[in-house]
C-alpha atoms as a PDB file:
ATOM      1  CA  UNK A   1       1.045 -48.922  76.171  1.00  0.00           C
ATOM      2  CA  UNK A   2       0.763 -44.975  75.225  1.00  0.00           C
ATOM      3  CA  UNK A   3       3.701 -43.414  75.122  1.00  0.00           C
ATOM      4  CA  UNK A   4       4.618 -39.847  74.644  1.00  0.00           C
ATOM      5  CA  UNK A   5       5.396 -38.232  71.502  1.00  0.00           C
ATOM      6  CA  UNK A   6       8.625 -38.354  69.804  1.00  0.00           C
ATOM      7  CA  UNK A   7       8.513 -35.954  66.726  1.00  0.00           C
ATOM      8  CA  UNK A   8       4.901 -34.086  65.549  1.00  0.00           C
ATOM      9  CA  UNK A   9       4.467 -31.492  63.050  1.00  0.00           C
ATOM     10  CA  UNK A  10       0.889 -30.462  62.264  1.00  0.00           C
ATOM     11  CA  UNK A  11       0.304 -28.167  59.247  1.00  0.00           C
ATOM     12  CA  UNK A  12      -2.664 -26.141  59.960  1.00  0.00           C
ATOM     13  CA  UNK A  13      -2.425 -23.224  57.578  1.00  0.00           C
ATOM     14  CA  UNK A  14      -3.724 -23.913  54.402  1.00  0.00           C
ATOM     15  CA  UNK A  15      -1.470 -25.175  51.573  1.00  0.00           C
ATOM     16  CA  UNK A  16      -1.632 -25.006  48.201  1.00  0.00           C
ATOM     17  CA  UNK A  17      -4.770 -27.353  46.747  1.00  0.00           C
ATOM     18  CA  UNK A  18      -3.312 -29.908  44.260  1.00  0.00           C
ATOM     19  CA  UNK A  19      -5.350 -31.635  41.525  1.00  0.00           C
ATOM     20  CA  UNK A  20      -8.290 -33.480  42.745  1.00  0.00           C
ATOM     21  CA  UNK A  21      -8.436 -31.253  45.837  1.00  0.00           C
ATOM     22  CA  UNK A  22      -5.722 -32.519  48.531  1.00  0.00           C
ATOM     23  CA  UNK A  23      -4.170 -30.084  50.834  1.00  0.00           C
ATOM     24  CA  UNK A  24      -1.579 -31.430  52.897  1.00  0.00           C
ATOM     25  CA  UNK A  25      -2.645 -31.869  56.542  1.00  0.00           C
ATOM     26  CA  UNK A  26      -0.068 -32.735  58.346  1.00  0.00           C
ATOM     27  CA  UNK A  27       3.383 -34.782  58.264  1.00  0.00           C
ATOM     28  CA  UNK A  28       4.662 -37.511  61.419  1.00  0.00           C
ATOM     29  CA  UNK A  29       8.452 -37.830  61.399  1.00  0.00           C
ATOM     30  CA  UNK A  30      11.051 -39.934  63.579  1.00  0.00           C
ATOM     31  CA  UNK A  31       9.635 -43.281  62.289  1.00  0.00           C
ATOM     32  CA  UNK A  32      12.133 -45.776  60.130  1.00  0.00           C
ATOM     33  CA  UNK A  33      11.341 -46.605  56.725  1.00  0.00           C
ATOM     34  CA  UNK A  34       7.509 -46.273  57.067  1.00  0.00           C
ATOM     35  CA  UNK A  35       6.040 -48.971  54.360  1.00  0.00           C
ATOM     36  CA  UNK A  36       2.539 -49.240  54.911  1.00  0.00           C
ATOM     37  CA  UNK A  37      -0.310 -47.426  57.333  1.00  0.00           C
ATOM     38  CA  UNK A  38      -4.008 -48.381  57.918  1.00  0.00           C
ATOM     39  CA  UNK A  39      -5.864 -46.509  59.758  1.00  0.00           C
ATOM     40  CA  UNK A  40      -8.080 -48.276  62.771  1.00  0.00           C
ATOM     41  CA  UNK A  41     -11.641 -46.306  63.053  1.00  0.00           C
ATOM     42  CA  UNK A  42     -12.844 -48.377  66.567  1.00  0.00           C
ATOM     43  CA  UNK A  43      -9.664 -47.086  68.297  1.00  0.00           C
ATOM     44  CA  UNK A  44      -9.094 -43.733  66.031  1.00  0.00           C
ATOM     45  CA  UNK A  45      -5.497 -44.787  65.577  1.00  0.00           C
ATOM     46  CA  UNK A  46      -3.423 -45.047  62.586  1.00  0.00           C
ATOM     47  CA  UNK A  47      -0.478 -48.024  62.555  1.00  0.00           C
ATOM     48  CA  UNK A  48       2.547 -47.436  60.462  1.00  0.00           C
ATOM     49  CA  UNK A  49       4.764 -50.306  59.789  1.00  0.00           C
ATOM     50  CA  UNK A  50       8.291 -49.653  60.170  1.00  0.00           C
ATOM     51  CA  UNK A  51      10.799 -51.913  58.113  1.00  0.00           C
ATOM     52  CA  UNK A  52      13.590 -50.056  60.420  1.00  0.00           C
ATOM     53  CA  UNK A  53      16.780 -51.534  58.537  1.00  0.00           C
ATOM     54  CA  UNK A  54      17.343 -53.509  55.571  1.00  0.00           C
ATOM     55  CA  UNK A  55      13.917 -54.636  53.618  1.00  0.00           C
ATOM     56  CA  UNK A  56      15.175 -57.884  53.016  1.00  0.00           C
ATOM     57  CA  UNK A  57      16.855 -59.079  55.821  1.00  0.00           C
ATOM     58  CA  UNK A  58      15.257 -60.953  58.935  1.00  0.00           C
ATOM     59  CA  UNK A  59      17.289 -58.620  61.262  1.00  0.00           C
ATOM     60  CA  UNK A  60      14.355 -58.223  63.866  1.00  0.00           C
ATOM     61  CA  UNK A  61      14.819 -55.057  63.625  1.00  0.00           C
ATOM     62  CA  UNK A  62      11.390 -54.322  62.364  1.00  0.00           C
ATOM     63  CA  UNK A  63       8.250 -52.650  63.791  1.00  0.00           C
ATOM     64  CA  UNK A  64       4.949 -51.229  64.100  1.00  0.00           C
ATOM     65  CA  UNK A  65       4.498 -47.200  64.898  1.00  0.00           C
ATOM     66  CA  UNK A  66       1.222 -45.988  66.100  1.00  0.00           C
ATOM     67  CA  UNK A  67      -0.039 -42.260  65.391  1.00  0.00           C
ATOM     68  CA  UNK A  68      -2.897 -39.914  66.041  1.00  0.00           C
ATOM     69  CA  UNK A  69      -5.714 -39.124  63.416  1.00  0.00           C
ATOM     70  CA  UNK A  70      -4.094 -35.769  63.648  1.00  0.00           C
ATOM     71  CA  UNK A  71      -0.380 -36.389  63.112  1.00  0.00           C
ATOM     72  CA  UNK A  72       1.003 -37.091  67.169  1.00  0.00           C
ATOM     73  CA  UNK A  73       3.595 -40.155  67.217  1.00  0.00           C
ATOM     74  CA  UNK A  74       1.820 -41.594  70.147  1.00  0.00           C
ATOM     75  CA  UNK A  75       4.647 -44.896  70.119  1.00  0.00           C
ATOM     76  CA  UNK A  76       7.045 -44.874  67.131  1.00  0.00           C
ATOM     77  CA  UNK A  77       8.028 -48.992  67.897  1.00  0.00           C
ATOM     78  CA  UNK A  78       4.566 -50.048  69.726  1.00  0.00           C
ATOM     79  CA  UNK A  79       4.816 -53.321  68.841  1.00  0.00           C
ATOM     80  CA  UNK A  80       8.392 -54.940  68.566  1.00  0.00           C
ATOM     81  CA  UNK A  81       9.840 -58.069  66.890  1.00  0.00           C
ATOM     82  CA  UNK A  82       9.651 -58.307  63.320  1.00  0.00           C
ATOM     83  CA  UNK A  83      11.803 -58.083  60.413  1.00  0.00           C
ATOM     84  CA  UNK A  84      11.062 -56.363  57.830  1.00  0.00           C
ATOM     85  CA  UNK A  85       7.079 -55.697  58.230  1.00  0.00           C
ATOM     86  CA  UNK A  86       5.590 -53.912  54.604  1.00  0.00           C
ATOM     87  CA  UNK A  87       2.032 -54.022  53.861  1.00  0.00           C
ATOM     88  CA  UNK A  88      -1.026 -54.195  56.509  1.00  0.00           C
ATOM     89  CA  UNK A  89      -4.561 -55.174  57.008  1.00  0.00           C
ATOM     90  CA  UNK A  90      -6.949 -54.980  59.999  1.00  0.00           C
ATOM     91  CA  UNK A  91      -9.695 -57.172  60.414  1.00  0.00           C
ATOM     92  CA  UNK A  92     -11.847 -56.335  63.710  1.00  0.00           C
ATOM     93  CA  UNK A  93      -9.354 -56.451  66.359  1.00  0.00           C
ATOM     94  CA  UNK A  94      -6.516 -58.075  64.412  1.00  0.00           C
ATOM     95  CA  UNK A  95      -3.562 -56.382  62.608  1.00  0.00           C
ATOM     96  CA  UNK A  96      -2.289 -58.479  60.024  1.00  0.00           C
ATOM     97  CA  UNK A  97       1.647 -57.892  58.239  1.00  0.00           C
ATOM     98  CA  UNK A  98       3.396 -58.777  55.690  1.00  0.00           C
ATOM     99  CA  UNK A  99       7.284 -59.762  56.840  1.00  0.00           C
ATOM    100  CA  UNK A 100       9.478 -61.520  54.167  1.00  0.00           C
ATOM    101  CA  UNK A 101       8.081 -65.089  54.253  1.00  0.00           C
ATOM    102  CA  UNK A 102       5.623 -64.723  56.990  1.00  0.00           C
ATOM    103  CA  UNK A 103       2.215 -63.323  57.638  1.00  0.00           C
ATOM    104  CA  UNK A 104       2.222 -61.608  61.453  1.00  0.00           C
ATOM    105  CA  UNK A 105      -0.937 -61.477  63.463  1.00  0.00           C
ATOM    106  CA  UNK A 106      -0.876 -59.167  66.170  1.00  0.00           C
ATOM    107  CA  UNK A 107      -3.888 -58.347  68.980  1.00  0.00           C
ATOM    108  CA  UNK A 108      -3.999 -54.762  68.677  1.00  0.00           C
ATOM    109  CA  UNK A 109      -6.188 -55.085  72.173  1.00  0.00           C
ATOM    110  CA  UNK A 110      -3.344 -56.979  74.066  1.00  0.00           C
ATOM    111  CA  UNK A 111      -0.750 -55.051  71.692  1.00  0.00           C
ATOM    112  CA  UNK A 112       1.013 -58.627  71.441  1.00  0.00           C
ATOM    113  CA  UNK A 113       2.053 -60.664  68.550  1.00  0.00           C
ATOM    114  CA  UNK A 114      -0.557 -63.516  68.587  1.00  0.00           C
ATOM    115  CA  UNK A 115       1.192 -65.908  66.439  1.00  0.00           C
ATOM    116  CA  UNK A 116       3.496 -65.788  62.973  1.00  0.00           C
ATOM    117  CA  UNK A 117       1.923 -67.871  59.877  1.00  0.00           C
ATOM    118  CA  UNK A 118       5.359 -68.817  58.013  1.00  0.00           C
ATOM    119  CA  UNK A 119       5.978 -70.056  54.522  1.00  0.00           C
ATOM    120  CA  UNK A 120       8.348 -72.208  53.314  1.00  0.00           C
ATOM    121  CA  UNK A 121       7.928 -71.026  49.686  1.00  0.00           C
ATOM    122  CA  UNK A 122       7.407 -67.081  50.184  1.00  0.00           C
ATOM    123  CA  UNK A 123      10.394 -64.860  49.196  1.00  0.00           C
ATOM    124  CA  UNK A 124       9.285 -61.255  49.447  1.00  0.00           C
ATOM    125  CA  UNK A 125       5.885 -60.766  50.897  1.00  0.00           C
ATOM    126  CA  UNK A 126       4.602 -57.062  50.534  1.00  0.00           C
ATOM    127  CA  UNK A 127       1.300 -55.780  51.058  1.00  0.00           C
ATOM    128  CA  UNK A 128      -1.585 -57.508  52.616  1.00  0.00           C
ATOM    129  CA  UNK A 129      -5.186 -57.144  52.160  1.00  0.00           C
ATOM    130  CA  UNK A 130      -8.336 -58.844  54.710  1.00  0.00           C
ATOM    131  CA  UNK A 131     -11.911 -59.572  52.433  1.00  0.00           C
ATOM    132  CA  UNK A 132     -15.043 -59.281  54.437  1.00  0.00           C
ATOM    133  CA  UNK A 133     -14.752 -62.940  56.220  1.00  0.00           C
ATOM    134  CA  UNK A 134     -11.582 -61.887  57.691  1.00  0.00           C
ATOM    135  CA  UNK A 135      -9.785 -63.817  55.165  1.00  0.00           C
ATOM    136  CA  UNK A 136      -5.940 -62.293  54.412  1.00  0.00           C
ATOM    137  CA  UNK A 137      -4.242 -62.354  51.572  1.00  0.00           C
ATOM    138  CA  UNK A 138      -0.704 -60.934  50.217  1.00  0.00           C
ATOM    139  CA  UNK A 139       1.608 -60.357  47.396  1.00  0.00           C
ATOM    140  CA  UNK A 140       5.020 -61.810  46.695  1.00  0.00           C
ATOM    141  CA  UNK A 141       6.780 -59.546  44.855  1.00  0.00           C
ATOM    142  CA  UNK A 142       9.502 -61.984  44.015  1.00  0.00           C
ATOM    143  CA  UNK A 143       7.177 -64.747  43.106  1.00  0.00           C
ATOM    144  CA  UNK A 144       4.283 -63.785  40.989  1.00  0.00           C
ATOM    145  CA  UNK A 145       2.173 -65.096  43.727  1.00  0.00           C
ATOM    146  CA  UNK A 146      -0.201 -64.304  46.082  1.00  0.00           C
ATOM    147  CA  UNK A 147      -1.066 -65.875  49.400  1.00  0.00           C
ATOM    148  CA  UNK A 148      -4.063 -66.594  51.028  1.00  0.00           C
ATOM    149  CA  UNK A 149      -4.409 -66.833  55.141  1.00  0.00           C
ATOM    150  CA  UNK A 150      -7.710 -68.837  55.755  1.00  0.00           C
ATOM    151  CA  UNK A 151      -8.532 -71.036  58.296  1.00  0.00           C
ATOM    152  CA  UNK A 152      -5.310 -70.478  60.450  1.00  0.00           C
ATOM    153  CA  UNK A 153      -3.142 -71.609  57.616  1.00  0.00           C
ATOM    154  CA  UNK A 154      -0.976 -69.987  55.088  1.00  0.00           C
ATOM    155  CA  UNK A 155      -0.672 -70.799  51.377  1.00  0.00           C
ATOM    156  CA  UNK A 156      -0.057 -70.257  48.128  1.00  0.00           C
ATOM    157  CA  UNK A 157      -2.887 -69.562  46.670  1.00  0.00           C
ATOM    158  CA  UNK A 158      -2.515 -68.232  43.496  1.00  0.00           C
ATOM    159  CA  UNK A 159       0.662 -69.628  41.215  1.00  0.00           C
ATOM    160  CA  UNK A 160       1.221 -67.638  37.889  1.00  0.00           C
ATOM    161  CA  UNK A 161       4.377 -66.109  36.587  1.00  0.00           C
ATOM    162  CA  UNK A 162       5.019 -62.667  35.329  1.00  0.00           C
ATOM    163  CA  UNK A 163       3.051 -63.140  31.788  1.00  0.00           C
ATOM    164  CA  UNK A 164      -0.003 -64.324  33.211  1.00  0.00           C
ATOM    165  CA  UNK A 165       0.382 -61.862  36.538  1.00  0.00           C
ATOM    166  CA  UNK A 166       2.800 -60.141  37.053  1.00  0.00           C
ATOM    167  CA  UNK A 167       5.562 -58.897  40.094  1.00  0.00           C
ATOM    168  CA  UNK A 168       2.656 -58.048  42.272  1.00  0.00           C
ATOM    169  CA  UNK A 169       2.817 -54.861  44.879  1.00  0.00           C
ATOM    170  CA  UNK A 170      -0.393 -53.495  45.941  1.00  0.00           C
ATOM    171  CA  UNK A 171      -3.154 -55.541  46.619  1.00  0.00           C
ATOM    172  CA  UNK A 172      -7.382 -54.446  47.902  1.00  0.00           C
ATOM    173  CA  UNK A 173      -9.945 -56.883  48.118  1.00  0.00           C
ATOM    174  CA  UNK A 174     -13.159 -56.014  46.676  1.00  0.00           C
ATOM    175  CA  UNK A 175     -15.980 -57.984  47.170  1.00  0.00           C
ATOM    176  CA  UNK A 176     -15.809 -59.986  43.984  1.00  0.00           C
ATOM    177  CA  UNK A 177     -12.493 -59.986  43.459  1.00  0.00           C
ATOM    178  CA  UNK A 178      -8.791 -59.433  44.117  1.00  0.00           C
ATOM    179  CA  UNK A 179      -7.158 -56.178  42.641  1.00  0.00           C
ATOM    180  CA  UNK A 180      -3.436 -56.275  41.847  1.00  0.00           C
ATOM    181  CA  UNK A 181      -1.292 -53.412  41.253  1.00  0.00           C
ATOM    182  CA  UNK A 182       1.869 -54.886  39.066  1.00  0.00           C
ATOM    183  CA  UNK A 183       5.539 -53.305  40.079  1.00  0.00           C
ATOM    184  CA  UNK A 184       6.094 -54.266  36.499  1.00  0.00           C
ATOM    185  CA  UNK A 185       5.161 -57.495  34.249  1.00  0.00           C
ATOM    186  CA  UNK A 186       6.435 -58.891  30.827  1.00  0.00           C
ATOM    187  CA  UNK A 187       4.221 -57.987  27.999  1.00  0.00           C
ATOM    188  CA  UNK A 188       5.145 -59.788  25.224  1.00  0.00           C
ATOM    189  CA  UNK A 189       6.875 -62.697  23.982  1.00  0.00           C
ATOM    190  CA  UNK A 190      10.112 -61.038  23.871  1.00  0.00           C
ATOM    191  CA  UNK A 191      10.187 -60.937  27.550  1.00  0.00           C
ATOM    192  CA  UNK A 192       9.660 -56.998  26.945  1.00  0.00           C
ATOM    193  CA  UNK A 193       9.440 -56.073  30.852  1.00  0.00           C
ATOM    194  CA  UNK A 194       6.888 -52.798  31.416  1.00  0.00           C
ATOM    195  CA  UNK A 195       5.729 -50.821  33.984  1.00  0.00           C
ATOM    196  CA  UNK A 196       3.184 -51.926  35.782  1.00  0.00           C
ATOM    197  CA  UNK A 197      -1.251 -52.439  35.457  1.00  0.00           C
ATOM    198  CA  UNK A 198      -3.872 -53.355  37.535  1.00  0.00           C
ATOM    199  CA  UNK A 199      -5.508 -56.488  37.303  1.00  0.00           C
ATOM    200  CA  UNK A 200      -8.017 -58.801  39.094  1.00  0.00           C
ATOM    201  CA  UNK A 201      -7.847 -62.372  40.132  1.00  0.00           C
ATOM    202  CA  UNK A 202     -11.403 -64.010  40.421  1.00  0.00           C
ATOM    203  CA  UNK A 203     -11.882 -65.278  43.841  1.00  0.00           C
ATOM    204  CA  UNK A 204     -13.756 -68.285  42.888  1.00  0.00           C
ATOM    205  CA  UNK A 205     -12.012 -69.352  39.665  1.00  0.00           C
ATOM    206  CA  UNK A 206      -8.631 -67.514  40.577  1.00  0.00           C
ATOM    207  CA  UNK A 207      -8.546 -65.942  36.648  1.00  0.00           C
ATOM    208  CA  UNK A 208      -6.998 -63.373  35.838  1.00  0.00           C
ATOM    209  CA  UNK A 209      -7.850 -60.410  33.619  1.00  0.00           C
ATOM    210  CA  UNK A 210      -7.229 -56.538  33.262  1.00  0.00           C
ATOM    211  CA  UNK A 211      -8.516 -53.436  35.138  1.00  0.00           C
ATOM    212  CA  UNK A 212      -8.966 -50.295  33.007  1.00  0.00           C
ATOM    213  CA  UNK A 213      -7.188 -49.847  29.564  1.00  0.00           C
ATOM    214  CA  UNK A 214      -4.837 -52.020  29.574  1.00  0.00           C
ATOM    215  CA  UNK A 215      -1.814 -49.723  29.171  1.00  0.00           C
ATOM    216  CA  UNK A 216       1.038 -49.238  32.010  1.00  0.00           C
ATOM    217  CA  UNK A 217       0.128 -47.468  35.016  1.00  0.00           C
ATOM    218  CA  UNK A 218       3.636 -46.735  36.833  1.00  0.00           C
ATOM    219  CA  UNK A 219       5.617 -48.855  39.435  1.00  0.00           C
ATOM    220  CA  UNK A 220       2.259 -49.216  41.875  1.00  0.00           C
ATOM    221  CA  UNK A 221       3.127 -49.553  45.395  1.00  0.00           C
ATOM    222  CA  UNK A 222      -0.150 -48.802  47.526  1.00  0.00           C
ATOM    223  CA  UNK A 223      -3.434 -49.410  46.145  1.00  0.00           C
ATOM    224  CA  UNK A 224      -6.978 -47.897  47.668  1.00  0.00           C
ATOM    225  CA  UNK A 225     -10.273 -48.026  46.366  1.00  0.00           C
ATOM    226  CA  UNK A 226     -11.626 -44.129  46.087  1.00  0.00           C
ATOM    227  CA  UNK A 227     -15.287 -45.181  46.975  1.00  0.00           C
ATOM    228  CA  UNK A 228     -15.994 -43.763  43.177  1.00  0.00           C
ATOM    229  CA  UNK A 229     -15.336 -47.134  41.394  1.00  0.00           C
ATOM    230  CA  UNK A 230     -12.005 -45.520  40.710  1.00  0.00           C
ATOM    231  CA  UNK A 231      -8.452 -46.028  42.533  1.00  0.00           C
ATOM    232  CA  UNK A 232      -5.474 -44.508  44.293  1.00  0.00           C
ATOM    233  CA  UNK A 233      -2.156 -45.431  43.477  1.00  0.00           C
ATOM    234  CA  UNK A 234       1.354 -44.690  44.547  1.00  0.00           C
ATOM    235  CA  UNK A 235       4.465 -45.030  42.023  1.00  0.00           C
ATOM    236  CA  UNK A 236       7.152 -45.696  44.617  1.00  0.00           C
ATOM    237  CA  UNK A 237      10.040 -45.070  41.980  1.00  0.00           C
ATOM    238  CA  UNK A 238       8.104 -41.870  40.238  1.00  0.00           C
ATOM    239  CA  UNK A 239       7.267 -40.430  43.219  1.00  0.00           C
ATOM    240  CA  UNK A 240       4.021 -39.912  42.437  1.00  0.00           C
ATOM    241  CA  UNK A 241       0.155 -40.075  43.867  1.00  0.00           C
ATOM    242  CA  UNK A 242      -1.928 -41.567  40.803  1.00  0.00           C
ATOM    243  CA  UNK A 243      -6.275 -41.446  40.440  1.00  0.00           C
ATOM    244  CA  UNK A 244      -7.349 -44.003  37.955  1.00  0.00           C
ATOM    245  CA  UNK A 245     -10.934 -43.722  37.291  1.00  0.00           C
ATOM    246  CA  UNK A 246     -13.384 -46.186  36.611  1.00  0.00           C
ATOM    247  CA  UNK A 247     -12.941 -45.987  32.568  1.00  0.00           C
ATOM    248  CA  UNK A 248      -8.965 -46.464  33.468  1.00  0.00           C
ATOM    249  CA  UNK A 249      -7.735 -42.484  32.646  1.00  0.00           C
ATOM    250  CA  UNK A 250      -4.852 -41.731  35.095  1.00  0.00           C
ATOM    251  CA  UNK A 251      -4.366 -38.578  36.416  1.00  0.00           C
ATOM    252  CA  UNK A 252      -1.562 -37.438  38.485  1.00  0.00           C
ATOM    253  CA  UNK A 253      -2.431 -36.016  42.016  1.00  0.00           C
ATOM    254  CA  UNK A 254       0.881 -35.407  43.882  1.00  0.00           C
ATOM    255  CA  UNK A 255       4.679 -35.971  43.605  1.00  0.00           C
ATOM    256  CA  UNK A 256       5.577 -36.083  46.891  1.00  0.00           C
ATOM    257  CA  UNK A 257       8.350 -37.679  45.988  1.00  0.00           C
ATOM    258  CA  UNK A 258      10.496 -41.068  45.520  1.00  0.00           C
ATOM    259  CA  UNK A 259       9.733 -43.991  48.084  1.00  0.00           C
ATOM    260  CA  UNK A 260       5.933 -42.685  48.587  1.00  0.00           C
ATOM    261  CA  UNK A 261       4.776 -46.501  49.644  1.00  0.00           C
ATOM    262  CA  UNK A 262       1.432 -48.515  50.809  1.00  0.00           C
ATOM    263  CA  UNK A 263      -1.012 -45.461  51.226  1.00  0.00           C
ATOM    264  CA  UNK A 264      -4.264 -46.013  53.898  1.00  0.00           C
ATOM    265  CA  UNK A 265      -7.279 -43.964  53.596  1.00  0.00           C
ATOM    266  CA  UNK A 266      -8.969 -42.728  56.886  1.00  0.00           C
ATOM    267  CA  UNK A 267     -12.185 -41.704  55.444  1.00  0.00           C
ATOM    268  CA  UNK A 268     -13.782 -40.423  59.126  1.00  0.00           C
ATOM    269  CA  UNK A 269     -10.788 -37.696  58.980  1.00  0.00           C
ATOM    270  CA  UNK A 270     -10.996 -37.494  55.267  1.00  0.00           C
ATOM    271  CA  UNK A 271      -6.884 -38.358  55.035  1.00  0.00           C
ATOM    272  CA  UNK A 272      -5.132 -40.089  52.400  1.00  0.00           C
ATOM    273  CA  UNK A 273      -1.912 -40.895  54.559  1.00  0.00           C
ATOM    274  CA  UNK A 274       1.453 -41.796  52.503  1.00  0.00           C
ATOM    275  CA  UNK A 275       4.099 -43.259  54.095  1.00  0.00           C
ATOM    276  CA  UNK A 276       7.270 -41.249  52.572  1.00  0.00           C
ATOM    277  CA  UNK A 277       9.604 -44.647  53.055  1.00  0.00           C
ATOM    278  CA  UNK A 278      12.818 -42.363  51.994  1.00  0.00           C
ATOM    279  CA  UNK A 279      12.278 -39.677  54.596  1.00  0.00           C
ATOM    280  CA  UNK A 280      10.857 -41.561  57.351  1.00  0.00           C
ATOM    281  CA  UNK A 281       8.426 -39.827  57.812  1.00  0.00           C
ATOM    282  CA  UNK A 282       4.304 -40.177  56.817  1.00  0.00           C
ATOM    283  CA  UNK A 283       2.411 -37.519  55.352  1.00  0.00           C
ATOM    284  CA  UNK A 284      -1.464 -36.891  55.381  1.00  0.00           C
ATOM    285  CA  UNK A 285      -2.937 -35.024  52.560  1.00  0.00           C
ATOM    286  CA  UNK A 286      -6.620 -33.905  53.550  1.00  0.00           C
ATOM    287  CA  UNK A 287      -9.693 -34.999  50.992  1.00  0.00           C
ATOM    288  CA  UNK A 288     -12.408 -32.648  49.876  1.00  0.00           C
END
């Protein structure tokens, strides 16, 4: 179903270039608490999830917008029915969210809910990420855990605690190897609780070991590879766009401000789109 638009505003006179070269393109409003976007380069769509009401709650009051490469709500609630959806991941023709304590698969073809892979064990599921098999996996904030959907089953797949891991946010599958952006983790014996790093999880042994320097990052929210062997990274309570680079120095990009959430890269368009979760509303800051 294509509906019409609700609320578009394209920026098309140049802005002022912030560090690393973005210029904001363009900003989508009339969504509801945006969390997450991906963008979908066979259909030339982006999907925005929308946690609508309260992120915890199983209200069903949750949804899935769907927008133009160039900024055009084309359906703000395309696809109905869940909670409190956060992070996404499309594999082929299948969307894949994040909702609480279940992973949602939805036919973006049929633009139906295929089925809903429930835990019994998941508190807080956030983002999601899909490896090159097709195989989905996503972090429990709540748990220091992240779960793996293979094989038409959900599970825990990796059990740690916030020593070992962390309270994981962000997640991106690389092809050796799961990367974890940490909300925040205890660093010390005292229980000292710090702002978060990025780590990786071993997909074959499931260890666990550092990305970069070592030292705290920020709150990370979204997580995207830069196709450099660096990393983009949203601090949802700074308010900030973060570049780490491949040797681990952080530079900051953009504060577009507080509740900037899961970013998506559409690299055809050259956009780095943030969903602004505080002013529903996503923004799309063009690449050089």
């Amino acid at each position: 179903m294509v509906r019409m638009a609700l609320l578009f505003m394209f920026l098309s006179a140049p802005m002022v270039t912030a560090a690393g070269g973005l210029t904001l393109a363009w900003e989508a409003k009339g969504l509801r608490a945006p969390e997450s976007a991906v963008y979908d380069a066979a259909r030339d769509v982006i999907y925005v999830s929308n946690i609508g009401g309260d992120p915890s709650a199983k209200d069903g009051d949750g949804s899935i917008a769907r927008l133009s490469p160039d900024g055009r709500v084309l359906d703000a609630d395309w696809v109905r029915g869940l909670n409190a959806p956060k992070g996404l991941a499309l594999y082929k023709d299948r969307l894949y969210v994040a909702d609480l304590d279940t992973v949602v698969e939805i036919d973006v073809t049929t633009e139906r809910i295929l089925r809903r892979y429930r835990s019994d064990t998941a508190r807080f599921l956030n983002d999601a990420a899909v490896d090159g098999q097709g195989v989905v996996y996503s972090s429990d904030m709540q748990d220091a855990a992240i779960y793996r959907l293979k094989g038409g089953k959900l599970e825990k797949w990796l059990a740690s605690d916030t020593h070992a891991l962390c309270s994981p946010n962000g997640i991106y599958a690389a092809k050796d190897h799961l990367v974890v952006g940490c909300w925040t983790e205890v660093v010390d014996e005292f229980d000292t609780v710090a702002a978060g790093r990025l780590k990786a999880v071993d997909y074959d042994t499931r260890q666990i070991s550092v990305l970069g320097t070592g030292k705290p990052i920020g709150h990370i929210d979204g997580l995207e590879a830069d196709g450099k062997d660096g990393w983009y990274i949203t601090d949802w309570l700074a308010g900030k766009l973060l570049h780490v680079d491949e040797k681990g120095a952080v530079t900051t990009l953009l504060a577009p401000g507080q509740g900037n959430a899961d970013l998506g890269i559409d690299r055809r368009h050259r956009l780095l789109l943030i969903p602004m979760m505080n002013d529903d509303a996503v923004r799309a800051y063009r690449m050089p």
